[in-house]
C-alpha atoms as a PDB file:
ATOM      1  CA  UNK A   1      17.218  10.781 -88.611  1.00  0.00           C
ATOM      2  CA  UNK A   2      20.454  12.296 -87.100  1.00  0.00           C
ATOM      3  CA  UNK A   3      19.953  14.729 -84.435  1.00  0.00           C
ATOM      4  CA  UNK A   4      22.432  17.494 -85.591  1.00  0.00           C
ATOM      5  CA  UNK A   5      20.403  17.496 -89.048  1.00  0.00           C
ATOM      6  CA  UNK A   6      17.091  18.620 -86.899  1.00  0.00           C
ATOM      7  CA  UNK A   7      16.562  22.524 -86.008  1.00  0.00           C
ATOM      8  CA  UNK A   8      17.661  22.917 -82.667  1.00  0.00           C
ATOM      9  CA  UNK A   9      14.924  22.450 -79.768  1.00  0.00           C
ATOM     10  CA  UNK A  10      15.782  25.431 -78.076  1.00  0.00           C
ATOM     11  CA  UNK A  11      16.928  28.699 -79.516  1.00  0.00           C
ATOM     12  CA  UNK A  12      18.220  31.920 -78.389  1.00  0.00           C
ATOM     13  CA  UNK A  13      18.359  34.938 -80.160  1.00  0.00           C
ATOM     14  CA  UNK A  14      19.722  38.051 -79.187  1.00  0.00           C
ATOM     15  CA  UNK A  15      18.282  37.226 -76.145  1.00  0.00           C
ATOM     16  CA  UNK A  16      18.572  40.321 -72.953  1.00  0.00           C
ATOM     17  CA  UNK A  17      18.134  39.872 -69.581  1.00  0.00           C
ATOM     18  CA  UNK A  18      18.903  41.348 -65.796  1.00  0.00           C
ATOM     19  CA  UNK A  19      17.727  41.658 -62.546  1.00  0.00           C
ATOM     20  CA  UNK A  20      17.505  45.641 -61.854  1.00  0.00           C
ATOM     21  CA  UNK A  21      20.809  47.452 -62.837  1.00  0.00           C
ATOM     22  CA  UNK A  22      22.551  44.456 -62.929  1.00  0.00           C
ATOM     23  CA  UNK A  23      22.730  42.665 -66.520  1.00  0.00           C
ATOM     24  CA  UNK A  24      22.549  39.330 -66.697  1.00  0.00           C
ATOM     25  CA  UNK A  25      22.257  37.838 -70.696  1.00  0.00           C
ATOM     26  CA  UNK A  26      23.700  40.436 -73.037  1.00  0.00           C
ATOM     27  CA  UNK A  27      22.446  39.127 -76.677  1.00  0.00           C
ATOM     28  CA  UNK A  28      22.725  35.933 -75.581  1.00  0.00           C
ATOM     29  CA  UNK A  29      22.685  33.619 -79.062  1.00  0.00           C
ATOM     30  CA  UNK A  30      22.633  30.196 -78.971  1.00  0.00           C
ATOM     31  CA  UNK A  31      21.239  27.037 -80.205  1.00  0.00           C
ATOM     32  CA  UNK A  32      20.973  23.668 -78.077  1.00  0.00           C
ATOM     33  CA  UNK A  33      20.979  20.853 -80.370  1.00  0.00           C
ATOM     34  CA  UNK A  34      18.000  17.977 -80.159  1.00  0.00           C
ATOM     35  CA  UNK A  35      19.292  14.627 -78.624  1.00  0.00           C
ATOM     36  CA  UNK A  36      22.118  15.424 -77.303  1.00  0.00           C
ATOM     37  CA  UNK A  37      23.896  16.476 -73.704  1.00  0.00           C
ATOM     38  CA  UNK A  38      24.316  20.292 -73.442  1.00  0.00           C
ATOM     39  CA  UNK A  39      27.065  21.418 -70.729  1.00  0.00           C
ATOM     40  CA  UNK A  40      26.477  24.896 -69.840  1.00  0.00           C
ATOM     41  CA  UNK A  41      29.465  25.930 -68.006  1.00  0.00           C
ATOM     42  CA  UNK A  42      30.528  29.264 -66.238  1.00  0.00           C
ATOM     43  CA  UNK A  43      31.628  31.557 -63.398  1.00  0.00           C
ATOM     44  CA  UNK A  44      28.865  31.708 -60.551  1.00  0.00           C
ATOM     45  CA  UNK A  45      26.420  34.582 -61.172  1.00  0.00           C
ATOM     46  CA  UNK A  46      27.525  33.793 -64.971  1.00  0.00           C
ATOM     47  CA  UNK A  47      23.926  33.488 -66.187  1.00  0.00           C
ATOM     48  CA  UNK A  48      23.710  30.117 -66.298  1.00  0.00           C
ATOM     49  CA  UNK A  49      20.471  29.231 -64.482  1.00  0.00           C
ATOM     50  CA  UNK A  50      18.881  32.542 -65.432  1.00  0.00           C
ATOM     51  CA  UNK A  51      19.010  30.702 -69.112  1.00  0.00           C
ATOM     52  CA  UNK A  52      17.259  27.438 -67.527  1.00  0.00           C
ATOM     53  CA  UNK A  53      14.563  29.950 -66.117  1.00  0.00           C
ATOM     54  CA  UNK A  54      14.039  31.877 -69.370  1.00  0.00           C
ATOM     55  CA  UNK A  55      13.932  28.007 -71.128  1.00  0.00           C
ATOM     56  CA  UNK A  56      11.070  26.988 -68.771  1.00  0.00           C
ATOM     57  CA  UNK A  57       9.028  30.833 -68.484  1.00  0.00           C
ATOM     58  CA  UNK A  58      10.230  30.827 -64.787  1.00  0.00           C
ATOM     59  CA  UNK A  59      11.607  34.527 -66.146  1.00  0.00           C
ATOM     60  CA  UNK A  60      10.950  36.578 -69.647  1.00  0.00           C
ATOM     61  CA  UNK A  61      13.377  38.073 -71.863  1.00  0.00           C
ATOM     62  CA  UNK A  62      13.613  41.469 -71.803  1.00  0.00           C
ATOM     63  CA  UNK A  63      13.981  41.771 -75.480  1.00  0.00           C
ATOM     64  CA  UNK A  64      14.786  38.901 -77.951  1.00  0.00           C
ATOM     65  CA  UNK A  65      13.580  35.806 -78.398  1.00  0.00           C
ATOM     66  CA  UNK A  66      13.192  31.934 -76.291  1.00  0.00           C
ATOM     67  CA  UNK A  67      12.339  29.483 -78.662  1.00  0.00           C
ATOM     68  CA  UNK A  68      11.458  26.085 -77.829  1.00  0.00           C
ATOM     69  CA  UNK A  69      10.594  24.065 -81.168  1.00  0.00           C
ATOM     70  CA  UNK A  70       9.750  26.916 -82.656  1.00  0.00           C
ATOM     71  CA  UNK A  71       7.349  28.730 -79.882  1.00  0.00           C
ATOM     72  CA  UNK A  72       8.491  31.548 -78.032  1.00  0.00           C
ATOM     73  CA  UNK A  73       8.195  31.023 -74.900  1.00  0.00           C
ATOM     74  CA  UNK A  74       8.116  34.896 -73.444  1.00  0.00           C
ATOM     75  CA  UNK A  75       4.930  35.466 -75.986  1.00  0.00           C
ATOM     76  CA  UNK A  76       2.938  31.756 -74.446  1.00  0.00           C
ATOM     77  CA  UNK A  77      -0.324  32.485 -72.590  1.00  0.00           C
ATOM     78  CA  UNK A  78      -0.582  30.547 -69.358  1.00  0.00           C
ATOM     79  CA  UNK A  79      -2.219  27.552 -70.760  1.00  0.00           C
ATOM     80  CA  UNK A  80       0.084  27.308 -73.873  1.00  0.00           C
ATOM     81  CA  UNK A  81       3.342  28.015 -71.256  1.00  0.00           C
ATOM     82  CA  UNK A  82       1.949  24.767 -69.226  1.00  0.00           C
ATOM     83  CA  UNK A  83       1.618  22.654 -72.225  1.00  0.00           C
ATOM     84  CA  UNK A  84       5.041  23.341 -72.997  1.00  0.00           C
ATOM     85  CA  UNK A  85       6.242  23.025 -69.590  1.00  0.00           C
ATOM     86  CA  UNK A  86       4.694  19.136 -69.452  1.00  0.00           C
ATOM     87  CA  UNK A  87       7.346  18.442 -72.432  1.00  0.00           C
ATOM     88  CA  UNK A  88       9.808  19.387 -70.041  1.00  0.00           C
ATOM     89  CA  UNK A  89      11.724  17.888 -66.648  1.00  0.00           C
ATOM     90  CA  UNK A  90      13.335  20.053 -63.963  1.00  0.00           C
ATOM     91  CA  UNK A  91      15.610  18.146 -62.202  1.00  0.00           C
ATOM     92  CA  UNK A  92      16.398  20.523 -59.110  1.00  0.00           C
ATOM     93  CA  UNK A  93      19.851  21.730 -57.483  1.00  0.00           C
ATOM     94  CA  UNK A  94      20.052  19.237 -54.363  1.00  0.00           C
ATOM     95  CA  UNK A  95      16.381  17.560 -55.785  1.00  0.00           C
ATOM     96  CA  UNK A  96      14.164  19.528 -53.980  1.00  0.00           C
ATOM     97  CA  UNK A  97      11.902  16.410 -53.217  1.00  0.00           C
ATOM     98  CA  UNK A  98       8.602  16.829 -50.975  1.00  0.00           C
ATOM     99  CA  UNK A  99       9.532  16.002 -48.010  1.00  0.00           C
ATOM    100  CA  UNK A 100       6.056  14.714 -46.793  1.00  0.00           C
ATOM    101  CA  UNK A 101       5.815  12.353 -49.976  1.00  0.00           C
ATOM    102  CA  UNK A 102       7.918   8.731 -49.622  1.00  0.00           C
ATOM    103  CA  UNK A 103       9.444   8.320 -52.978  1.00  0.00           C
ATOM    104  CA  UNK A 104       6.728   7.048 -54.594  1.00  0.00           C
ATOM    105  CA  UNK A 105       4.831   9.798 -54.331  1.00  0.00           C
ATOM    106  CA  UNK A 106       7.434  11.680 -55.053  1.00  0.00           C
ATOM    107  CA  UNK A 107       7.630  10.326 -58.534  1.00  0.00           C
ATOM    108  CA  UNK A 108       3.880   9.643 -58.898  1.00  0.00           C
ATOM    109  CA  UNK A 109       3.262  13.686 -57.771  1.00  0.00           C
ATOM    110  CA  UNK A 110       3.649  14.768 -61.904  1.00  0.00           C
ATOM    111  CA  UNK A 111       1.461  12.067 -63.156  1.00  0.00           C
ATOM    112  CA  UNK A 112      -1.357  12.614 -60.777  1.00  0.00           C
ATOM    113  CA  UNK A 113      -1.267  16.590 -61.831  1.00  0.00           C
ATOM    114  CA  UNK A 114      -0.561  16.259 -65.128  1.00  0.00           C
ATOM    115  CA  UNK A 115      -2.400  13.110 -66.210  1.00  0.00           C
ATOM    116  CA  UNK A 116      -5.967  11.549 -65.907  1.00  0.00           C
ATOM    117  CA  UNK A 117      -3.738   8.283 -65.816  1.00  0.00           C
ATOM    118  CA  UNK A 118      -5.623   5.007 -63.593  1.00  0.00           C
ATOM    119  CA  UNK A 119      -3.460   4.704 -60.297  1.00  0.00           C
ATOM    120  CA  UNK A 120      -2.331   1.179 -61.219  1.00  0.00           C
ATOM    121  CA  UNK A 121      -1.052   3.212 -64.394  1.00  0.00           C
ATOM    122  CA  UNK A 122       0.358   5.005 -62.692  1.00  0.00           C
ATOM    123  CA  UNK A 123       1.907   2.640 -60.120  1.00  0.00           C
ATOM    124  CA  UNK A 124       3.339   0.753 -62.935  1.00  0.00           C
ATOM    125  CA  UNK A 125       4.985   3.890 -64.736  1.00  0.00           C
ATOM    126  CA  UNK A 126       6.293   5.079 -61.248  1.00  0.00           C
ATOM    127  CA  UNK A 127       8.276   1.630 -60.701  1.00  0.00           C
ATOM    128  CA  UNK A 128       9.877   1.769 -63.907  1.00  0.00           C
ATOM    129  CA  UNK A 129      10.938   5.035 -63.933  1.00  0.00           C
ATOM    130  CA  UNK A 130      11.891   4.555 -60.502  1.00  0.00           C
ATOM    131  CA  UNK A 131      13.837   0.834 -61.599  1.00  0.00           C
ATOM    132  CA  UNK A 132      15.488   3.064 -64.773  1.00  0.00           C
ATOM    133  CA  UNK A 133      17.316   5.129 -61.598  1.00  0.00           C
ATOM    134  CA  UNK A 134      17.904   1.362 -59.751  1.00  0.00           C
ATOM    135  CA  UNK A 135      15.603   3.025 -56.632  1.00  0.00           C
ATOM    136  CA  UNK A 136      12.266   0.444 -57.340  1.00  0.00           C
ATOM    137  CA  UNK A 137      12.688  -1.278 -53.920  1.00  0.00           C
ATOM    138  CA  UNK A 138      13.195   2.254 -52.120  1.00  0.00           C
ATOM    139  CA  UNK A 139       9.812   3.296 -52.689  1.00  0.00           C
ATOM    140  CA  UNK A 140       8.385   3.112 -49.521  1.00  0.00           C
ATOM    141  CA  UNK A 141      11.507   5.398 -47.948  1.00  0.00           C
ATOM    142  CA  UNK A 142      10.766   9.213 -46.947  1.00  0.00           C
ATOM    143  CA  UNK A 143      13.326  11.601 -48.238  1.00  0.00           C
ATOM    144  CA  UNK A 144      14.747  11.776 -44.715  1.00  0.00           C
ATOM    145  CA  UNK A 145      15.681   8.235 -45.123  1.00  0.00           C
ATOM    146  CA  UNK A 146      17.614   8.326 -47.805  1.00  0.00           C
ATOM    147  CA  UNK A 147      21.303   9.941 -48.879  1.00  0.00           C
ATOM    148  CA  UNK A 148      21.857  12.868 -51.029  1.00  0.00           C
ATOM    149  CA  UNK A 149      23.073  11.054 -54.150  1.00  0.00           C
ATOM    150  CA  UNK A 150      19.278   8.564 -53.542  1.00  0.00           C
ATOM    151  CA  UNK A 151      17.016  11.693 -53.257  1.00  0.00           C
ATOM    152  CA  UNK A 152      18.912  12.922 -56.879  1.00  0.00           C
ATOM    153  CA  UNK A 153      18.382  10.072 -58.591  1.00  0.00           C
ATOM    154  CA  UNK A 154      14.944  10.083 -57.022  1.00  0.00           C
ATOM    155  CA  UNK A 155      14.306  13.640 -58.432  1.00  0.00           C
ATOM    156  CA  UNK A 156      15.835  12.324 -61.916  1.00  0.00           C
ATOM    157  CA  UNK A 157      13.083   9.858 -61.703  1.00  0.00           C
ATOM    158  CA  UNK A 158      10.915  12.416 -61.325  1.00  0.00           C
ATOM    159  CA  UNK A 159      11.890  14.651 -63.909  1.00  0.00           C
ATOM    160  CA  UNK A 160      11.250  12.229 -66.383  1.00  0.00           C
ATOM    161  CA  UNK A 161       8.224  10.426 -65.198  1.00  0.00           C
ATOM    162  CA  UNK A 162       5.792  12.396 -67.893  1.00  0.00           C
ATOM    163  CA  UNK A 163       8.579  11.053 -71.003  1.00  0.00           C
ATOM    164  CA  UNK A 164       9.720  14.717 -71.660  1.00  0.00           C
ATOM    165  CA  UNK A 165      11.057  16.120 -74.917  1.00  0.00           C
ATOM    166  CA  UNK A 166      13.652  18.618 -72.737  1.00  0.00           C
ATOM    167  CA  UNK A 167      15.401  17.677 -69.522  1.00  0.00           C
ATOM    168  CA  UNK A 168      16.543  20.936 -67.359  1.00  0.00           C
ATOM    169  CA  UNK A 169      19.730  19.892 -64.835  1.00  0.00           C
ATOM    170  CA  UNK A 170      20.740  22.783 -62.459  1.00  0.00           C
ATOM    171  CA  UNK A 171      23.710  21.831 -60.785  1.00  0.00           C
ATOM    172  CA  UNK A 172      23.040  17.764 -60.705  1.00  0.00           C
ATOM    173  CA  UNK A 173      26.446  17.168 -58.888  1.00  0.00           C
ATOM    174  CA  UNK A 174      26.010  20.193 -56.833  1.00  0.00           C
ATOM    175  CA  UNK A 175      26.768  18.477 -52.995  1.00  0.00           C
ATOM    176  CA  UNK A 176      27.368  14.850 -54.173  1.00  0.00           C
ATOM    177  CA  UNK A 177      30.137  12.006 -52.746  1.00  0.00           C
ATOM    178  CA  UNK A 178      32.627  10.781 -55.755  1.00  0.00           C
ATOM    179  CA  UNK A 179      30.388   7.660 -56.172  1.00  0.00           C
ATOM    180  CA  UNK A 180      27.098   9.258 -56.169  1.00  0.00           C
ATOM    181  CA  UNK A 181      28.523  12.075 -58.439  1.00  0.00           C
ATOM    182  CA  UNK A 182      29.798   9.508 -60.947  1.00  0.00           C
ATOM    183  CA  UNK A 183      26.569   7.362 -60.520  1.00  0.00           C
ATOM    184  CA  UNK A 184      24.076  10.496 -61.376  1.00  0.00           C
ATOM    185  CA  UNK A 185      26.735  11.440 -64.254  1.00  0.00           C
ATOM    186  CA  UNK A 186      25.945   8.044 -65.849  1.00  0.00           C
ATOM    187  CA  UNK A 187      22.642   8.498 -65.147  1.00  0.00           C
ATOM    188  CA  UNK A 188      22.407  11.544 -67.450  1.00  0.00           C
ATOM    189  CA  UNK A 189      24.241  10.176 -70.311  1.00  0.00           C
ATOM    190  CA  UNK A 190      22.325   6.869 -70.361  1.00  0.00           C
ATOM    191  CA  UNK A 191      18.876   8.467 -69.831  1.00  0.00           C
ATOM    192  CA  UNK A 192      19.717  11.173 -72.888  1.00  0.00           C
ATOM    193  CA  UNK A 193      20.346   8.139 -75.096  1.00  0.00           C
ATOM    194  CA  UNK A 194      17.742   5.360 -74.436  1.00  0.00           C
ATOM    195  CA  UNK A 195      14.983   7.940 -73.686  1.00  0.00           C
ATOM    196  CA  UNK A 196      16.012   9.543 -77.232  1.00  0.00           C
ATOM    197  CA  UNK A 197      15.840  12.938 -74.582  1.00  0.00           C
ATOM    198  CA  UNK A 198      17.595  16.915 -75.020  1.00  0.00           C
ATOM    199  CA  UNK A 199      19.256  17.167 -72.079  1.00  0.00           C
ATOM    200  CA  UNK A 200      20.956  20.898 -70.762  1.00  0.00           C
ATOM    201  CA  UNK A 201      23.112  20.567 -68.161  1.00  0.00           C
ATOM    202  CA  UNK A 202      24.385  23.487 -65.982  1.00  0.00           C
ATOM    203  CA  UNK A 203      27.356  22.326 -63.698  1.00  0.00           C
ATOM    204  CA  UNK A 204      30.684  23.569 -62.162  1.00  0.00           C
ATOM    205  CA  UNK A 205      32.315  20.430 -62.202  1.00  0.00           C
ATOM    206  CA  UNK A 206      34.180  20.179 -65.048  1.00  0.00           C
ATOM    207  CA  UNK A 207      36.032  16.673 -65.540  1.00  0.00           C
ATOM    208  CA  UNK A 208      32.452  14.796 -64.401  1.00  0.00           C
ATOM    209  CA  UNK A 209      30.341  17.314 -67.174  1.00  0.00           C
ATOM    210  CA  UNK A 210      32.831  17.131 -70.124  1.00  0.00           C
ATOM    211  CA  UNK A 211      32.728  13.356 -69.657  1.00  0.00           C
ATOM    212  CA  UNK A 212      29.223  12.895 -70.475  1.00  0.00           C
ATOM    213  CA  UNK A 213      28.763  15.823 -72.351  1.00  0.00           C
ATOM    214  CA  UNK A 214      28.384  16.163 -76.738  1.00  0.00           C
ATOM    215  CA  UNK A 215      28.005  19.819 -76.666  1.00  0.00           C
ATOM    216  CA  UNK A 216      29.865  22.235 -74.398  1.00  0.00           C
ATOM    217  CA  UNK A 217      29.028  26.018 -73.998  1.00  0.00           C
ATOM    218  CA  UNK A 218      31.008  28.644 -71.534  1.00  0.00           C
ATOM    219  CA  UNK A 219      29.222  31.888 -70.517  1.00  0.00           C
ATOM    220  CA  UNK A 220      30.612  34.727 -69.841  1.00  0.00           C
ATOM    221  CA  UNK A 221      29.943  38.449 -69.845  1.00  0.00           C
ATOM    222  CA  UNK A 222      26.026  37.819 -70.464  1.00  0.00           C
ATOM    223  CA  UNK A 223      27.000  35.928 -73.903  1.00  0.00           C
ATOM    224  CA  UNK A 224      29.000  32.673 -75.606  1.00  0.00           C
ATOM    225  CA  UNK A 225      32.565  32.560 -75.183  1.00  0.00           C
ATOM    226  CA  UNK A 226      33.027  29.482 -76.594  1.00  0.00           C
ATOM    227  CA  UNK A 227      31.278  26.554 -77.630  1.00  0.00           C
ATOM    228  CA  UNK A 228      31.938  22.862 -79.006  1.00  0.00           C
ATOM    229  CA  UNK A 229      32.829  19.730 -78.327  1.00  0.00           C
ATOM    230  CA  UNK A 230      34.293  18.884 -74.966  1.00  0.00           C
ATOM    231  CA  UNK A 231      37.872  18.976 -76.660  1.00  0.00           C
ATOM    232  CA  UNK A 232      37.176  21.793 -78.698  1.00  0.00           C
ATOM    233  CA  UNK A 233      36.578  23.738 -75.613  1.00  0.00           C
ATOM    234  CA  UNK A 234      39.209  22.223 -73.865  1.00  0.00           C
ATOM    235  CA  UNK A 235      41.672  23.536 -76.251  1.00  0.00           C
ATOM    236  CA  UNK A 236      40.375  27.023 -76.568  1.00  0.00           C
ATOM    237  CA  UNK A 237      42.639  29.955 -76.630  1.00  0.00           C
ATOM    238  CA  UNK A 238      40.638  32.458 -74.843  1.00  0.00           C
ATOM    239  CA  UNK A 239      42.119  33.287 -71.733  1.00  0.00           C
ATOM    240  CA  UNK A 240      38.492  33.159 -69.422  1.00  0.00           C
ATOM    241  CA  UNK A 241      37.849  29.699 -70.912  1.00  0.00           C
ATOM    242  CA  UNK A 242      41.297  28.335 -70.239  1.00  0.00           C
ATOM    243  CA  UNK A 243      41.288  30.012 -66.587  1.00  0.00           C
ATOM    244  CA  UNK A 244      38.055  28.147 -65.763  1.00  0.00           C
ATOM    245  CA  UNK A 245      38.253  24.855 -67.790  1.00  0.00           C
ATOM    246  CA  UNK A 246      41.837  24.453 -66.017  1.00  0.00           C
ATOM    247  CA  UNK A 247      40.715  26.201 -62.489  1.00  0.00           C
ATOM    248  CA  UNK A 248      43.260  28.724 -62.448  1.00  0.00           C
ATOM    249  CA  UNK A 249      43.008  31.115 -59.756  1.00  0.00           C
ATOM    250  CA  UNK A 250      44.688  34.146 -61.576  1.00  0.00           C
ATOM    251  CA  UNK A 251      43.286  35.466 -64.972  1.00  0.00           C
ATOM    252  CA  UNK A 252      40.652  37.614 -66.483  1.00  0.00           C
ATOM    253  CA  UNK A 253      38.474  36.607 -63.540  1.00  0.00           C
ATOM    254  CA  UNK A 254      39.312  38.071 -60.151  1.00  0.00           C
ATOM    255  CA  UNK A 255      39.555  37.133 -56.947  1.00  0.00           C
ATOM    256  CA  UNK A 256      38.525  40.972 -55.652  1.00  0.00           C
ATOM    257  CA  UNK A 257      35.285  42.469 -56.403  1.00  0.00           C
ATOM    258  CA  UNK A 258      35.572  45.785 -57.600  1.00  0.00           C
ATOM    259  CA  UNK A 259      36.299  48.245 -54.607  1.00  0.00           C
ATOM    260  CA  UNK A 260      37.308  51.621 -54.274  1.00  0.00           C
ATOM    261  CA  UNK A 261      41.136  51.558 -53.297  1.00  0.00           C
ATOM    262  CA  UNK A 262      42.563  50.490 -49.481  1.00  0.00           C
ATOM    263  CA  UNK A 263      43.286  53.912 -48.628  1.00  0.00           C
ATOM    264  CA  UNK A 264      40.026  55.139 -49.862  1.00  0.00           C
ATOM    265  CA  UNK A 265      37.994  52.654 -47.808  1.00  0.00           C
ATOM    266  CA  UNK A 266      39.831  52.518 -44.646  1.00  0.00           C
ATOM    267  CA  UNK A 267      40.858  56.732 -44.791  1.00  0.00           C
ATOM    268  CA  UNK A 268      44.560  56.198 -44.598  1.00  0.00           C
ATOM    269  CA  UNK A 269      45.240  59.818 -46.910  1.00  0.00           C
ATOM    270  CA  UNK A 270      43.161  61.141 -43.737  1.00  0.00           C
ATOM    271  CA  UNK A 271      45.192  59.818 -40.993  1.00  0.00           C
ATOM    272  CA  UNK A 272      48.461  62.137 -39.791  1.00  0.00           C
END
């Protein structure tokens, strides 16, 4: 069955959220389509994690509504919110790997929570998620022994160790060389496919996300300012998208905060 003719995995609707006076998602709707790559692009402090958090219960919508197939996910008990969770993967900004756990372990960690699973099960699904990121003979190697881009792909392996539905991706390039950016890009895209997977991404590189991605969605303002395909947002009119897909520095976003004026702050209408 295509995808696209599915309901979407995740839903938002009318979704609010923020953190004290500050508003974060203003009636955020939106709907993440099953089995494909979701880019989630945006100016920092844009919302764009806060919706990975809200996806996984991390945080609770204020008022509207989470849905993951169906379920709200503010309204899950504890126990319901965990069985949800286990048809998810987080993959972490910079991996966020135990660093007293070799790789291995690292990978194993979800399985032995999660699972009642024999540990030559379990060695067996570790090495092949663990051969899926081309990391099998690493296993023996403590984070501190490996580079940035090898503890990612690492933390990809991971993140999909217990065959999720949903994989989460919060800033997956965030930190990484050119080769290890491009490698972890491929990664994504060729995981999403074979694995059948929903992947969200959330990512300020641009070029490397549109490359991979089917879906594309810009926040701004606590809501969607556009969506589409990669070249559909690429070509957008609106003047936010077009300053950030392009990396303009001048445009509806600012380089100043909001201050009070020069004079104001420094008391130059004071001074003789």
């Amino acid at each position: 069955m295509n995808p696209t003719a599915q309901p979407p995995l995740v839903q938002f609707n009318a979704v609010r959220f923020g953190y004290a006076e500050r508003p974060i998602l203003d009636g955020l709707t939106l709907a993440l389509p099953r089995g494909r790559v979701t880019a989630v692009l945006g100016a920092s402090g844009g919302g764009k994690t806060t919706l990975l958090r809200l996806i996984g219960g991390q945080q609770r919508a204020q008022s509207g509504q989470v849905l993951f197939d169906g379920q709200e996910v503010g309204a899950l008990g504890n126990e319901a919110l965990y069985a949800v969770r286990r048809r998810m993967g987080m993959l972490f900004q910079f991996g966020a790997l135990f660093t007293d756990l070799n790789v291995f372990d690292n990978v194993a960690f979800p399985l032995r929570e999660q699972t009642r699973l024999s540990e030559a099960l379990i060695r067996d699904i570790v090495l092949m998620k663990l051969d899926a990121v081309g990391l099998r003979g690493a296993r023996a190697l403590m984070p501190a022994e490996i580079s940035g881009g090898m503890a990612r792909r690492v933390a990809l392996a991971r993140a999909i160790a217990l065959d999720p539905e949903l994989v989460l991706y919060d800033e997956p390039f965030a930190g990484l060389d050119p080769i290890s950016l491009g490698t972890i890009a491929r990664l994504v895209r060729q995981l999403n496919d074979a694995m059948g997977l929903t992947s969200v991404l959330v990512s300020h590189d641009v070029h490397e996300t549109l490359a991979i991605a089917d879906h594309v969605v810009v926040l701004a303002n606590g809501r969607v300012a556009a969506q589409g395909s990669p070249q559909q947002v690429r070509q957008s009119s609106d003047p936010l998208v077009h300053q950030f897909i392009h990396a303009e520095p001048e445009g509806p976003v600012h380089f100043h905060y909001p201050a009070a004026s020069v004079a104001e702050d420094f008391g130059l209408g004071a001074r003789p």
